[in-house]
PDB file of N, CA and C in Angstrom:
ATOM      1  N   UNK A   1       0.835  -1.169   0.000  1.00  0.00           N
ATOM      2  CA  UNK A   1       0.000   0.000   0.000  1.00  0.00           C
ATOM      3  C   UNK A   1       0.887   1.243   0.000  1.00  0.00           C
ATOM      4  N   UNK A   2       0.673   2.316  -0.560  1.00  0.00           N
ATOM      5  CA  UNK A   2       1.562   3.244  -1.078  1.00  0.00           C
ATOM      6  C   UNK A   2       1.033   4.422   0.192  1.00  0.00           C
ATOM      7  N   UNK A   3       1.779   4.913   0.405  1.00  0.00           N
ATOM      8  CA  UNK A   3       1.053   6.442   1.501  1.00  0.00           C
ATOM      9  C   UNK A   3       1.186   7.325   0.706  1.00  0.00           C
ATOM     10  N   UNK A   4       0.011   8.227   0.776  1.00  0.00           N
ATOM     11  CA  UNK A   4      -0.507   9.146  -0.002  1.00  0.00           C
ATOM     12  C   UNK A   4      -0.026  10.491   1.097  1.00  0.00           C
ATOM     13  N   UNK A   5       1.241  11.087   0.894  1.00  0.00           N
ATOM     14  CA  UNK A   5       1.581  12.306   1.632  1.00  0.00           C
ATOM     15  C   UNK A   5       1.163  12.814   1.604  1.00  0.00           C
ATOM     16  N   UNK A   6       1.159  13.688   0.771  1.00  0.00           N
ATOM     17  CA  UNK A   6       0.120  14.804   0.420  1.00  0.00           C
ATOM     18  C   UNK A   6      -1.019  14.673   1.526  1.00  0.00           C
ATOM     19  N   UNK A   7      -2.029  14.089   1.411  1.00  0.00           N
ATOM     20  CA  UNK A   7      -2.994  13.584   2.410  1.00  0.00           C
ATOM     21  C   UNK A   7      -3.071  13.353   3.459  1.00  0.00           C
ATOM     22  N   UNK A   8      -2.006  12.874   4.295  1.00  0.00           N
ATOM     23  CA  UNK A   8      -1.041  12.647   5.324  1.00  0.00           C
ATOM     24  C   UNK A   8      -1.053  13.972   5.756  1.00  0.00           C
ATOM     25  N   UNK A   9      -0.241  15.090   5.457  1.00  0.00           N
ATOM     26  CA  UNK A   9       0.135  15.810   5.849  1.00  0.00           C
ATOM     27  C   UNK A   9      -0.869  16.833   5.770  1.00  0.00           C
ATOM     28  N   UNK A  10      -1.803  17.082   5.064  1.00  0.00           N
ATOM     29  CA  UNK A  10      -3.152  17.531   5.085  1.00  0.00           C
ATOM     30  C   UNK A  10      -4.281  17.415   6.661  1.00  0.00           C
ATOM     31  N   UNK A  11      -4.121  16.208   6.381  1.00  0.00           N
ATOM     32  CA  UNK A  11      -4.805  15.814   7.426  1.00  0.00           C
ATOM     33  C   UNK A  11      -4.552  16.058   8.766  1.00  0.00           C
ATOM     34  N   UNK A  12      -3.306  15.801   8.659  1.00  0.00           N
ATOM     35  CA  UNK A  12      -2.089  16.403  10.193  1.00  0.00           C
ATOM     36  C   UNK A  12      -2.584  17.670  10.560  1.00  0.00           C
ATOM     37  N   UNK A  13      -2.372  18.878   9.409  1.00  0.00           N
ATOM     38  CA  UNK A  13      -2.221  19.989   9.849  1.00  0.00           C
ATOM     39  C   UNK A  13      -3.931  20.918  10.079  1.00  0.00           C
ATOM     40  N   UNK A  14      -4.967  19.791   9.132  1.00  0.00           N
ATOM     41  CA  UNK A  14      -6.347  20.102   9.905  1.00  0.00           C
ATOM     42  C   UNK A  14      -6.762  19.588  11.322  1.00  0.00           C
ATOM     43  N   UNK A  15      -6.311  18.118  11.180  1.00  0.00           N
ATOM     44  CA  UNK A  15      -6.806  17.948  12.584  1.00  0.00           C
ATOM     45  C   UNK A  15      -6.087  18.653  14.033  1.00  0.00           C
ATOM     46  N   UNK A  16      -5.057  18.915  13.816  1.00  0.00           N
ATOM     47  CA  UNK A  16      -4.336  20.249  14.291  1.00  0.00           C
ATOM     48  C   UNK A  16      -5.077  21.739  14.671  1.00  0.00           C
ATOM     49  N   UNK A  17      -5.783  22.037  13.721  1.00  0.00           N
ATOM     50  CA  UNK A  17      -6.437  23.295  13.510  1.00  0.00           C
ATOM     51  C   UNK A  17      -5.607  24.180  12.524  1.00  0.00           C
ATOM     52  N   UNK A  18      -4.723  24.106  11.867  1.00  0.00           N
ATOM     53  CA  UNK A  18      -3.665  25.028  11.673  1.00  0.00           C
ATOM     54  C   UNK A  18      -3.771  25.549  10.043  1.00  0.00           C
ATOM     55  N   UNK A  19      -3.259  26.446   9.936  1.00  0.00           N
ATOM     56  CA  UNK A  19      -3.289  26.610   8.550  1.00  0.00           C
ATOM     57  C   UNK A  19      -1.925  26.565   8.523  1.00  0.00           C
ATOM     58  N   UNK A  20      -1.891  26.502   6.720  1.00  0.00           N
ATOM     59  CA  UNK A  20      -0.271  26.397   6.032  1.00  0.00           C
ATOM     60  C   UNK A  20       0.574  27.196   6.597  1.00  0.00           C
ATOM     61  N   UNK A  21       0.194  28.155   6.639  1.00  0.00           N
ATOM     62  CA  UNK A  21       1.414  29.281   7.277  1.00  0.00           C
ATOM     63  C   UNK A  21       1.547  29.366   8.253  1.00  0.00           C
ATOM     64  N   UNK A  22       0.581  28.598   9.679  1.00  0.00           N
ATOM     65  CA  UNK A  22       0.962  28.285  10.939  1.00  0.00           C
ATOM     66  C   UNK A  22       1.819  27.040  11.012  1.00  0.00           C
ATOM     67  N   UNK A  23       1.317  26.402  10.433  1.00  0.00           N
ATOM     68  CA  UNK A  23       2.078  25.141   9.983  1.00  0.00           C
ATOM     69  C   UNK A  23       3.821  25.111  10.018  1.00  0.00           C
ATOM     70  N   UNK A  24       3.762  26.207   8.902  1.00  0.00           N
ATOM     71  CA  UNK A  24       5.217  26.031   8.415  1.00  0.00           C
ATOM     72  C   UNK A  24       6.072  26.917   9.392  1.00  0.00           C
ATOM     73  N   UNK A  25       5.656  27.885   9.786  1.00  0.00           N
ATOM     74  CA  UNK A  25       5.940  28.549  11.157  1.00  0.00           C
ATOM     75  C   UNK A  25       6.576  28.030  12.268  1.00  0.00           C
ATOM     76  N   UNK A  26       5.804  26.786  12.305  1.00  0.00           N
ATOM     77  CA  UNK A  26       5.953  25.863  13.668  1.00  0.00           C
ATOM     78  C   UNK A  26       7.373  24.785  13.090  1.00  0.00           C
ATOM     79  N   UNK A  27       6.958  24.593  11.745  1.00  0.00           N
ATOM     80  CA  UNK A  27       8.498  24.014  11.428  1.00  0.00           C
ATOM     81  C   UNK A  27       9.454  24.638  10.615  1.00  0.00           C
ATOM     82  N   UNK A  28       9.506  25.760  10.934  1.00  0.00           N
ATOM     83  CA  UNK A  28      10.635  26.615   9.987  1.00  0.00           C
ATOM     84  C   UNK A  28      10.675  26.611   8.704  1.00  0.00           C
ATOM     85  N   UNK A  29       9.406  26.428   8.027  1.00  0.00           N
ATOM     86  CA  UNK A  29       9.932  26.721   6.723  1.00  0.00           C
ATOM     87  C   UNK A  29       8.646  27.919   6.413  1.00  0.00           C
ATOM     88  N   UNK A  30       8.430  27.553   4.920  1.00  0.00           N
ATOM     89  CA  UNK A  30       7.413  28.771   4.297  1.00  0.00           C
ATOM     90  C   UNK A  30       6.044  27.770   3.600  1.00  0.00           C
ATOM     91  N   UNK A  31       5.209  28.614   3.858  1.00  0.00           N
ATOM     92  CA  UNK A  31       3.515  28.347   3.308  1.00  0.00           C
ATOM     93  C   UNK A  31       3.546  27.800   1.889  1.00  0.00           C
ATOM     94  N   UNK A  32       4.603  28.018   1.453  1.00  0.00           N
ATOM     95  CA  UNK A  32       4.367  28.042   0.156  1.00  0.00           C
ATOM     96  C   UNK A  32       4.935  26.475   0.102  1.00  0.00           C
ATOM     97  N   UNK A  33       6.058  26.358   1.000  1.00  0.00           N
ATOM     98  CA  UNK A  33       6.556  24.567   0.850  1.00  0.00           C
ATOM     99  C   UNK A  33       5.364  23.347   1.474  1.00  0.00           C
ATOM    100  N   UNK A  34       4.866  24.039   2.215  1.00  0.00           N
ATOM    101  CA  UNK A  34       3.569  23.328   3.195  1.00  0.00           C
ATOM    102  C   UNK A  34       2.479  22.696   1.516  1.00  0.00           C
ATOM    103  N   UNK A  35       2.433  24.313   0.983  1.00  0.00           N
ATOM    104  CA  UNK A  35       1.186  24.248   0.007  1.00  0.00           C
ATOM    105  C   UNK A  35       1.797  22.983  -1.086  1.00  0.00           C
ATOM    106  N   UNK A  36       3.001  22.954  -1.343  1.00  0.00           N
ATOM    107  CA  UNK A  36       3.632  22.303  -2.467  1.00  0.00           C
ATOM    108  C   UNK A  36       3.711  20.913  -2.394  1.00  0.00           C
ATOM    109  N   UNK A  37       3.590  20.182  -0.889  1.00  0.00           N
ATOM    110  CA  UNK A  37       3.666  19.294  -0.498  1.00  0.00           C
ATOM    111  C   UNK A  37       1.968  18.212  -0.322  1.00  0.00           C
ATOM    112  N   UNK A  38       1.527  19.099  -0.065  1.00  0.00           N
ATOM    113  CA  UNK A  38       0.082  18.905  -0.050  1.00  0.00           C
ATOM    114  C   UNK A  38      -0.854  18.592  -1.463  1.00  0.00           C
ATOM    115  N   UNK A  39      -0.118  19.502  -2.296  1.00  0.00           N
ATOM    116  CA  UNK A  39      -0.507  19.748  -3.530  1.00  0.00           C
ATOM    117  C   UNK A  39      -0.015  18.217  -4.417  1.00  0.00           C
ATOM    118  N   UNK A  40       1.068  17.818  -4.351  1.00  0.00           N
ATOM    119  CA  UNK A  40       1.934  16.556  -4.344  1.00  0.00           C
ATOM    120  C   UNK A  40       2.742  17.068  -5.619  1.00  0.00           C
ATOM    121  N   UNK A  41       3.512  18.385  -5.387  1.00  0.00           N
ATOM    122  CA  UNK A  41       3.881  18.867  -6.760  1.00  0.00           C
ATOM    123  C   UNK A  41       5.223  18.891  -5.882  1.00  0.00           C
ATOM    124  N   UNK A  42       5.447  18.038  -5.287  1.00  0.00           N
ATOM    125  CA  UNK A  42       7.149  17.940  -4.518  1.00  0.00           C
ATOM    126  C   UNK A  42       6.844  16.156  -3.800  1.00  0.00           C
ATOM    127  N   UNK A  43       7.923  15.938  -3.616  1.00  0.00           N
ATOM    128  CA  UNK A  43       8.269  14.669  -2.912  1.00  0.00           C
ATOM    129  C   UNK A  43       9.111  15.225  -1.756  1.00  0.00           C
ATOM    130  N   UNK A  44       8.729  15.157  -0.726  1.00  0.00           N
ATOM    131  CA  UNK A  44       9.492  16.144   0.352  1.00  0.00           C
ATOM    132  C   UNK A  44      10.508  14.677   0.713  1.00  0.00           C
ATOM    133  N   UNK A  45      11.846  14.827   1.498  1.00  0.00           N
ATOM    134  CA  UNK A  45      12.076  13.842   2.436  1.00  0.00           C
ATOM    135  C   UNK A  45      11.521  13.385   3.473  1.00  0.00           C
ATOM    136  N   UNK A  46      11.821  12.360   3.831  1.00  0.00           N
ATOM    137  CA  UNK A  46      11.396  11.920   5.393  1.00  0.00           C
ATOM    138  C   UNK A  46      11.571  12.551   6.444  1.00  0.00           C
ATOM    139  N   UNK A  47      12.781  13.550   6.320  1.00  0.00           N
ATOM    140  CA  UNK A  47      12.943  14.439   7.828  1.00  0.00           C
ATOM    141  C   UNK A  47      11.844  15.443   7.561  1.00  0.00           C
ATOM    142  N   UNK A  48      11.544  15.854   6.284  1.00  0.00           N
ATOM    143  CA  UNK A  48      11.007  17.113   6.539  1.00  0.00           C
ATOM    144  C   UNK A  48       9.492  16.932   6.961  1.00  0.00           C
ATOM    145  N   UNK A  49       9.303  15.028   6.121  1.00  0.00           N
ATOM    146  CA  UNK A  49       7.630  14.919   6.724  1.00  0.00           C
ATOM    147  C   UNK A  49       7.868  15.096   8.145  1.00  0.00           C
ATOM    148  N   UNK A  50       8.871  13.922   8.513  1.00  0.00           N
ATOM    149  CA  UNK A  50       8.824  14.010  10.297  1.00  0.00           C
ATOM    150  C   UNK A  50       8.598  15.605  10.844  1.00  0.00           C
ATOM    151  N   UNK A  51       9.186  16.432  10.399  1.00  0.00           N
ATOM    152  CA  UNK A  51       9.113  17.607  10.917  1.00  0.00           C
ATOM    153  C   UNK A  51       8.256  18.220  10.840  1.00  0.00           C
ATOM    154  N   UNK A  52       7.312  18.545   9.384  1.00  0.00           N
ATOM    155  CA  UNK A  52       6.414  19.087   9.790  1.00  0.00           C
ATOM    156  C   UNK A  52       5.041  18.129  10.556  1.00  0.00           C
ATOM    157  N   UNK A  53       5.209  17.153  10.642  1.00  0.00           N
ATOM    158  CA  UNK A  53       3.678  16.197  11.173  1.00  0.00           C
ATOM    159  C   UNK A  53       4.285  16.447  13.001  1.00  0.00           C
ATOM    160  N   UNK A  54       5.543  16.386  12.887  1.00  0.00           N
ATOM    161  CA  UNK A  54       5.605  16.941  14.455  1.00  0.00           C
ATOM    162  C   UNK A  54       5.325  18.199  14.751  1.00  0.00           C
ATOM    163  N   UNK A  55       5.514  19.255  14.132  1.00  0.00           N
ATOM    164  CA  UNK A  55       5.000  20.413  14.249  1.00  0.00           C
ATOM    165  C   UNK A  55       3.048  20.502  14.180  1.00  0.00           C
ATOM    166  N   UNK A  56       2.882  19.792  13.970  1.00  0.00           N
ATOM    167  CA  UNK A  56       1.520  19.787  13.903  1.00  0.00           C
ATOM    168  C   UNK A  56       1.022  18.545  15.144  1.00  0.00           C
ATOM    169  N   UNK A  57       1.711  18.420  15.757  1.00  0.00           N
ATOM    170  CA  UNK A  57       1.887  17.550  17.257  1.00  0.00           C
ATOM    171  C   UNK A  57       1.411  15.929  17.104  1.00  0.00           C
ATOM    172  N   UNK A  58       1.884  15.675  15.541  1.00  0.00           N
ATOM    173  CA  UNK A  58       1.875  13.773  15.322  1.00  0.00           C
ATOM    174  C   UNK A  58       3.292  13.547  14.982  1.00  0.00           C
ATOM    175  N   UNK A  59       3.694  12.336  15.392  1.00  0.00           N
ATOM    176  CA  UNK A  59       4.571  11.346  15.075  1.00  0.00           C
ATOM    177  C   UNK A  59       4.196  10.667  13.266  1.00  0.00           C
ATOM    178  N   UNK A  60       5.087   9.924  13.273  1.00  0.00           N
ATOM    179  CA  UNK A  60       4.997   9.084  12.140  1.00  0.00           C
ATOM    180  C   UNK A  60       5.754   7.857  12.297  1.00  0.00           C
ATOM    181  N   UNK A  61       5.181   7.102  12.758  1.00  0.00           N
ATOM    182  CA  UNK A  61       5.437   5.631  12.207  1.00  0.00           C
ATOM    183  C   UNK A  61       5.139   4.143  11.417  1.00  0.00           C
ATOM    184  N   UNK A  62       6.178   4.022  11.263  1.00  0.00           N
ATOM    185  CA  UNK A  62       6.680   3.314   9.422  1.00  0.00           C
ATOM    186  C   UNK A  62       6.740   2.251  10.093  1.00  0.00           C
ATOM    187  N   UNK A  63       5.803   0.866   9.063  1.00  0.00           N
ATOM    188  CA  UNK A  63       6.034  -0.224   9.468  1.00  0.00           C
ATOM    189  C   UNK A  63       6.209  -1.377   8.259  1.00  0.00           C
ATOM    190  N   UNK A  64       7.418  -1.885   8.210  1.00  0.00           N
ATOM    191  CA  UNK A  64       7.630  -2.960   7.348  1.00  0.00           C
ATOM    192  C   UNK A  64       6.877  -3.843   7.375  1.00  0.00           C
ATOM    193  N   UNK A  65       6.283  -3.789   6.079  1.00  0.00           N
ATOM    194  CA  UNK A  65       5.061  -5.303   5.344  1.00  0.00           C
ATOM    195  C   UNK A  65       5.695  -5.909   4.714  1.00  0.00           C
ATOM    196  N   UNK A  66       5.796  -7.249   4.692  1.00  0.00           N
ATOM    197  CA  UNK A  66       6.292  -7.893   3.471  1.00  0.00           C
ATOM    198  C   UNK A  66       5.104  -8.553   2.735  1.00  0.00           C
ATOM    199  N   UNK A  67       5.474  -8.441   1.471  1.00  0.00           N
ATOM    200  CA  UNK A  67       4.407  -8.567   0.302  1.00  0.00           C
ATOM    201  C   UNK A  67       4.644  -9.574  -0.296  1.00  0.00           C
ATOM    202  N   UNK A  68       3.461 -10.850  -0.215  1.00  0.00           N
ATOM    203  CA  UNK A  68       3.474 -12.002  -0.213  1.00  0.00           C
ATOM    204  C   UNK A  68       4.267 -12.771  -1.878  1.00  0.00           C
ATOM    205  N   UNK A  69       4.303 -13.644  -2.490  1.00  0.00           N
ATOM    206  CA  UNK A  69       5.077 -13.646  -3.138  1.00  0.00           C
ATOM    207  C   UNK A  69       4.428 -13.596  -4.392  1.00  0.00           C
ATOM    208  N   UNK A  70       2.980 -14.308  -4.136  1.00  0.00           N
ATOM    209  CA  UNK A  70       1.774 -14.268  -5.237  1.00  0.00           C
ATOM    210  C   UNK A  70       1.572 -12.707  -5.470  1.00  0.00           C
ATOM    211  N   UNK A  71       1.643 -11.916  -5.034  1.00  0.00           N
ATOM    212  CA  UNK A  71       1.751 -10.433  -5.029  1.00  0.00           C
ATOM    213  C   UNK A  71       2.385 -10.127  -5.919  1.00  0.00           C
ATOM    214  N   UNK A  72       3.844 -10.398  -6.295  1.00  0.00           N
ATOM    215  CA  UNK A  72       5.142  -9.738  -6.538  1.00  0.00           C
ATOM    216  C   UNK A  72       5.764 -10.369  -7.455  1.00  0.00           C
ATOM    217  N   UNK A  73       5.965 -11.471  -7.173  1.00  0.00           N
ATOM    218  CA  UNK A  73       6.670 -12.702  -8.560  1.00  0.00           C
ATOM    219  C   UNK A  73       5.612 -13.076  -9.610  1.00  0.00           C
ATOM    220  N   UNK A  74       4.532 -13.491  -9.394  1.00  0.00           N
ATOM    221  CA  UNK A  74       3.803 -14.459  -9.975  1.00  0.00           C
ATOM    222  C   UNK A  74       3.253 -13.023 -10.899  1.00  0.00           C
ATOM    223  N   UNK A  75       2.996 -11.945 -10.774  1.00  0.00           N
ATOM    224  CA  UNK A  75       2.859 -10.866 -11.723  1.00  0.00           C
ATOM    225  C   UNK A  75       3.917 -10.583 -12.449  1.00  0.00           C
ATOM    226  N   UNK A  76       4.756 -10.913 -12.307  1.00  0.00           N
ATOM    227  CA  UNK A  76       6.154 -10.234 -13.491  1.00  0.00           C
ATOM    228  C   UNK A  76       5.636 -11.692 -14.902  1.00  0.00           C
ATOM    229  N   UNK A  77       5.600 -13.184 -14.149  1.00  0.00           N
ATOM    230  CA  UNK A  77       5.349 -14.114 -14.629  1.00  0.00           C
ATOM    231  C   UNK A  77       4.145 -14.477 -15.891  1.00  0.00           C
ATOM    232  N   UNK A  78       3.179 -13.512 -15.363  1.00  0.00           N
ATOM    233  CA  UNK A  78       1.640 -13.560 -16.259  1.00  0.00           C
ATOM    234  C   UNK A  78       2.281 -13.414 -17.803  1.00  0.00           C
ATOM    235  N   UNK A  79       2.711 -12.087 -17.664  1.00  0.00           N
ATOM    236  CA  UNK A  79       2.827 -11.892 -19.542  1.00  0.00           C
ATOM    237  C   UNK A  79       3.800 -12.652 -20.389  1.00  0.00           C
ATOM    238  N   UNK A  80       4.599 -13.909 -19.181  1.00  0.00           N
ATOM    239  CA  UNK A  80       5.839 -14.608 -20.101  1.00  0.00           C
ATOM    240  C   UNK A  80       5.038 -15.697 -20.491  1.00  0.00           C
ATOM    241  N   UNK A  81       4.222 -16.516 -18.929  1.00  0.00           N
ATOM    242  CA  UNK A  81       3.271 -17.828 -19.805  1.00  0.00           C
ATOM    243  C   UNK A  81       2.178 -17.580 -20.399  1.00  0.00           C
ATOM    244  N   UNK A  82       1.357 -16.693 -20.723  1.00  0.00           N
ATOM    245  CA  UNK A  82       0.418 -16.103 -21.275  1.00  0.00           C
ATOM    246  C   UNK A  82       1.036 -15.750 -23.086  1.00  0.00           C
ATOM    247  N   UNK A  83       2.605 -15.477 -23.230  1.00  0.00           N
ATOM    248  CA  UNK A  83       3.119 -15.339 -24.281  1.00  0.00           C
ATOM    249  C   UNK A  83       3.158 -17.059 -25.152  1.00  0.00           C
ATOM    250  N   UNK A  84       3.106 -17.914 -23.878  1.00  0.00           N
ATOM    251  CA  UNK A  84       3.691 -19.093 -24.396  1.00  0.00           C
ATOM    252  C   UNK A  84       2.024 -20.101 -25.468  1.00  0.00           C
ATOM    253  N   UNK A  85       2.886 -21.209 -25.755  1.00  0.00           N
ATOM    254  CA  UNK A  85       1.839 -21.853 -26.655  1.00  0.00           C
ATOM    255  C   UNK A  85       1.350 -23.000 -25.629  1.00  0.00           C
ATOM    256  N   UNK A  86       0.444 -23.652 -25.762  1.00  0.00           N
ATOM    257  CA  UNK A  86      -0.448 -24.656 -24.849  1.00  0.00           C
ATOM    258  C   UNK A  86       0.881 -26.055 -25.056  1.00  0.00           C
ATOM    259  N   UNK A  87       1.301 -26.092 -25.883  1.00  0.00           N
ATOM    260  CA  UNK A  87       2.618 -27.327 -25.659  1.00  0.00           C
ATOM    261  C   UNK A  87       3.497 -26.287 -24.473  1.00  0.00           C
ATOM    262  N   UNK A  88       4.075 -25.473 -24.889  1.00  0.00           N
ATOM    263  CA  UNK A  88       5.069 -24.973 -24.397  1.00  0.00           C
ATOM    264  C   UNK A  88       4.616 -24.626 -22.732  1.00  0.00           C
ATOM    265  N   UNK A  89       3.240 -24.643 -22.353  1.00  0.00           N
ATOM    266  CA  UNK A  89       2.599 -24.239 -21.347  1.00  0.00           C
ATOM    267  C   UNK A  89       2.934 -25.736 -20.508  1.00  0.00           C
ATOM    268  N   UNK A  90       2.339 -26.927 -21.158  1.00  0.00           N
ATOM    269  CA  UNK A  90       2.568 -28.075 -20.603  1.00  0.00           C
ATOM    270  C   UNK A  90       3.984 -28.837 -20.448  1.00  0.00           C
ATOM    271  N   UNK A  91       4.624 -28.252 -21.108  1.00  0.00           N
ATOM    272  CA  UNK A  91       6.370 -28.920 -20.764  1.00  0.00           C
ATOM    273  C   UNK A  91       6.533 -28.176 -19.348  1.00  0.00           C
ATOM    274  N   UNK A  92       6.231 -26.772 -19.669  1.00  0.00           N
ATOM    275  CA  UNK A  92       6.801 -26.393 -18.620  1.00  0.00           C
ATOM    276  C   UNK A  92       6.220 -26.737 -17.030  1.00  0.00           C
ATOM    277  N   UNK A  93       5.040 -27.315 -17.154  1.00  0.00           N
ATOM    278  CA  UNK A  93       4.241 -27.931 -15.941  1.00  0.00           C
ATOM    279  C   UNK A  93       5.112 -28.902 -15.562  1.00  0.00           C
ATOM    280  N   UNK A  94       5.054 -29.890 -16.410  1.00  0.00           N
ATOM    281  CA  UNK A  94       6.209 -30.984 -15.963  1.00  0.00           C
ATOM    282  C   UNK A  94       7.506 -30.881 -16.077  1.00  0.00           C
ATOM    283  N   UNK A  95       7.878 -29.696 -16.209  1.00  0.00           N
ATOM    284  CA  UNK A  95       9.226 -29.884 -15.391  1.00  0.00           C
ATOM    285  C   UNK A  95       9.313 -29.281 -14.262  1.00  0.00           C
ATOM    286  N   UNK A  96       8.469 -28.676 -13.942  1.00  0.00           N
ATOM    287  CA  UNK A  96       8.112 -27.554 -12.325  1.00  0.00           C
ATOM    288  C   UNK A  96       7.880 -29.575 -11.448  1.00  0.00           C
ATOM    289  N   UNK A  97       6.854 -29.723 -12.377  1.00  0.00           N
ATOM    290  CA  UNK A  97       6.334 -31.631 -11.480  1.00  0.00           C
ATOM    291  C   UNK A  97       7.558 -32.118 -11.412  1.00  0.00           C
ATOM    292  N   UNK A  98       8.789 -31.897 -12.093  1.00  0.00           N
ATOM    293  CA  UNK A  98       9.848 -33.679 -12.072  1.00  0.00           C
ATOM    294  C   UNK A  98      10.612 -32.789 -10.672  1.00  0.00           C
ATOM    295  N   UNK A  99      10.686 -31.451 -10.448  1.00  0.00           N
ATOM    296  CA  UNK A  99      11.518 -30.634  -9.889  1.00  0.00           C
ATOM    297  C   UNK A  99      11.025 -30.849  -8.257  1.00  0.00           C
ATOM    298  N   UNK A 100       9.317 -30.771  -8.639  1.00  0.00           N
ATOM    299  CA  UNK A 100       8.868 -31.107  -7.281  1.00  0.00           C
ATOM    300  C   UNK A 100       8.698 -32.692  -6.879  1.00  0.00           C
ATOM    301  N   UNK A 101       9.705 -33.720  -7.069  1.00  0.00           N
ATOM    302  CA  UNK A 101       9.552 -34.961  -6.877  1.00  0.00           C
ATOM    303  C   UNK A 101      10.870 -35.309  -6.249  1.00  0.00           C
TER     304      UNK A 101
END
């Protein structure tokens, strides 16, 4: 699942009460970087999210998912056996079968 910053940091600085330029106030920068970030017309770093979502009195924490394998492999895979022919589909079954014996 992808985090949507922009949104993130939106959300931070309403449920806060704050506007952009209190916002950026509280973390040293300018309204206009607050607005740019929000807007998603920047990719800020990680310190600067940390900084401003702390300035707006939240934390941020990041938690490693690992993404199962049917997820991740078996999609790169679709468009190679899907390329292949119904022989070429079935060799390759049995040799995945002699491999698993």
């Amino acid at each position: 699942m992808k985090t949507d910053l922009p949104a993130l940091l939106r959300t931070a600085r309403l449920r806060a009460g704050l506007s952009q330029r209190a916002l950026a106030a509280r973390a040293g920068t300018t309204q206009s970087v607050v607005a740019r970030i929000e807007l998603g017309e920047v990719s800020p770093t990680w310190g600067t999210i940390e900084r401003l979502l702390g300035a707006a009195g939240f934390g941020l924490d990041v938690v490693l998912v690992e993404i199962p394998a049917v997820d991740s492999l078996m999609r790169a895979e679709i468009s190679r056996i899907r390329a292949l022919t119904p022989e070429e589909r079935l060799a390759e079954v049995r040799q995945a079968d002699l491999k698993l014996r």
